[in-house]
C-alpha atoms as a PDB file:
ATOM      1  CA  UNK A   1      11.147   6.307  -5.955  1.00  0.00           C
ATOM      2  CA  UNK A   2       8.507   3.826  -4.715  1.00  0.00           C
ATOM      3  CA  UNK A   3       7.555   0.711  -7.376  1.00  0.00           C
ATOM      4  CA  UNK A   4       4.482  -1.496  -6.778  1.00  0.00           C
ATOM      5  CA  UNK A   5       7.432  -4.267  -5.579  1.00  0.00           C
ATOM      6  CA  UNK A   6       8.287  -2.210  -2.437  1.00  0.00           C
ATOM      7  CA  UNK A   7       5.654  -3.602  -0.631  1.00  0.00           C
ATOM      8  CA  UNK A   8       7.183  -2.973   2.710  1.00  0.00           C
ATOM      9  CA  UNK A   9       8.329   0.453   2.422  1.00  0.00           C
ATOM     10  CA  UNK A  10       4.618   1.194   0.862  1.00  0.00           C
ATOM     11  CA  UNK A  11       3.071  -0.123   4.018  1.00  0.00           C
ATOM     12  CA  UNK A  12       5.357   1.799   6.204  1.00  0.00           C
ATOM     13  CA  UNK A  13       4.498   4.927   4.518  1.00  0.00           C
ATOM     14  CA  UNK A  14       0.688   4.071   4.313  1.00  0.00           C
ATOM     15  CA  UNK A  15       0.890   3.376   8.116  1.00  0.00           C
ATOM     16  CA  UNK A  16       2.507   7.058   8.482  1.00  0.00           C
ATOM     17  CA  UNK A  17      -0.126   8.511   6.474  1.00  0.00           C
ATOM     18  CA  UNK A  18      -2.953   6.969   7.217  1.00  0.00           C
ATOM     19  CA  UNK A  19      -3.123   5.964  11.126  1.00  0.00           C
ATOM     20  CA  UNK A  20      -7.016   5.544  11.337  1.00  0.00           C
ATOM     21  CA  UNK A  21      -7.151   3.742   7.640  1.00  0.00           C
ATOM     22  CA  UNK A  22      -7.707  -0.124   9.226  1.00  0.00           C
ATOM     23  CA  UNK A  23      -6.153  -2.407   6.350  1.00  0.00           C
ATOM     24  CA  UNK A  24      -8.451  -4.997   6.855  1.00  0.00           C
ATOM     25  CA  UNK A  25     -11.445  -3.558   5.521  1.00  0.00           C
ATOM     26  CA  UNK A  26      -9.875  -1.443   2.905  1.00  0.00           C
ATOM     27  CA  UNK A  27     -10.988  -2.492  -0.970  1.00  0.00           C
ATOM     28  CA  UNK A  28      -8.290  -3.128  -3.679  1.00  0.00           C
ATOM     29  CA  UNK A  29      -9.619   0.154  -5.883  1.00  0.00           C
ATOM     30  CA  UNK A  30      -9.147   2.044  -2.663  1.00  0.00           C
ATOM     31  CA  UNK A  31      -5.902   0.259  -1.846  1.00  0.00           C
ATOM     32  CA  UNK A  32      -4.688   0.968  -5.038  1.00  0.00           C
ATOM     33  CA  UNK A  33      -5.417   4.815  -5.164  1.00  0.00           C
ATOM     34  CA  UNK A  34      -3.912   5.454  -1.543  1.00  0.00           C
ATOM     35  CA  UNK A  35      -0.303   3.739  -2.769  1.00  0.00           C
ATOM     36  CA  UNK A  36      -0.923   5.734  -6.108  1.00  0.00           C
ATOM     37  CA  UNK A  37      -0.997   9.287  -4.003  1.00  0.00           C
ATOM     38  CA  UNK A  38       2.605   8.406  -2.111  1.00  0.00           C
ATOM     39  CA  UNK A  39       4.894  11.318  -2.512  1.00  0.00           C
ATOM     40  CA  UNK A  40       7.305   8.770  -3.237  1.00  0.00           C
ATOM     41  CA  UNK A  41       5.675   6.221  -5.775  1.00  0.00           C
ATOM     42  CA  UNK A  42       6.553   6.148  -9.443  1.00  0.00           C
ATOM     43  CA  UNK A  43       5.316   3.139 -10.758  1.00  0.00           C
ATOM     44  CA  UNK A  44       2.958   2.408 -13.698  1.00  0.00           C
ATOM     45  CA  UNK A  45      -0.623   1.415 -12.753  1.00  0.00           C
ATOM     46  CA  UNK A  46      -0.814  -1.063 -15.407  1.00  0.00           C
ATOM     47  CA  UNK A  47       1.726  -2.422 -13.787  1.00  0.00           C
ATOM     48  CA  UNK A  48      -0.268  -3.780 -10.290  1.00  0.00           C
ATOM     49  CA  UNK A  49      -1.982  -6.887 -10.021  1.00  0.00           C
ATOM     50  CA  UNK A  50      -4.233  -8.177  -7.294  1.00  0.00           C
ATOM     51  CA  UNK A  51      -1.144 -10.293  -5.320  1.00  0.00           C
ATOM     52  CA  UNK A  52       0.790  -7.064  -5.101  1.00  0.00           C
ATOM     53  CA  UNK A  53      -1.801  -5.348  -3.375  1.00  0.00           C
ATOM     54  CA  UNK A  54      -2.650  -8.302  -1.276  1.00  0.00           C
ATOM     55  CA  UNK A  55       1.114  -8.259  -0.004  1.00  0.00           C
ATOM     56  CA  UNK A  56       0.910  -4.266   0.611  1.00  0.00           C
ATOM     57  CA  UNK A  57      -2.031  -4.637   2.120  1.00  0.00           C
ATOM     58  CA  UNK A  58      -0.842  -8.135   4.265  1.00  0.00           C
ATOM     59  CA  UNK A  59       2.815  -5.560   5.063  1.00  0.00           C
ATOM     60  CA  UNK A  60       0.124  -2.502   6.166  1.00  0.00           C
ATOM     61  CA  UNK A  61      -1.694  -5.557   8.715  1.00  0.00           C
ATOM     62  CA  UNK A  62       1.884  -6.624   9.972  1.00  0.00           C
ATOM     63  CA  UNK A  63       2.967  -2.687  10.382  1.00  0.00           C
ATOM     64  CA  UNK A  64       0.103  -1.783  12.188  1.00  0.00           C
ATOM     65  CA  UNK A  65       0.473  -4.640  14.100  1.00  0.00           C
ATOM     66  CA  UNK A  66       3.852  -3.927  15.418  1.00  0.00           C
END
């Protein structure tokens, strides 16, 4: 099971996912939701801050990127 701290694995499976998504220009709220929805992730939402989701979302930029 997926926890907000996975950052990596979360951008590999966003990546998977969601090919046309560009990571760039996607909001936190939306950010947030799309990592909520992983068949994998059990985390609390309380639990996710902005600098978690600005890592997942700076690991989805490297991913794609590769």
């Amino acid at each position: 099971m997926l926890k907000w701290t996975d950052t990596l694995e979360i951008a590999i499976q966003l990546n998977d996912l969601y090919p046309q998504q560009n990571p760039l220009t996607i909001n936190f709220v939306d950010l947030r939701d799309l990592v909520m929805k992983l068949p994998d992730f059990a985390d609390d939402a309380n639990r996710c801050g902005e600098r978690i989701l600005e890592a997942i979302q700076q690991a989805w930029i490297d991913e794609k990127d590769e």
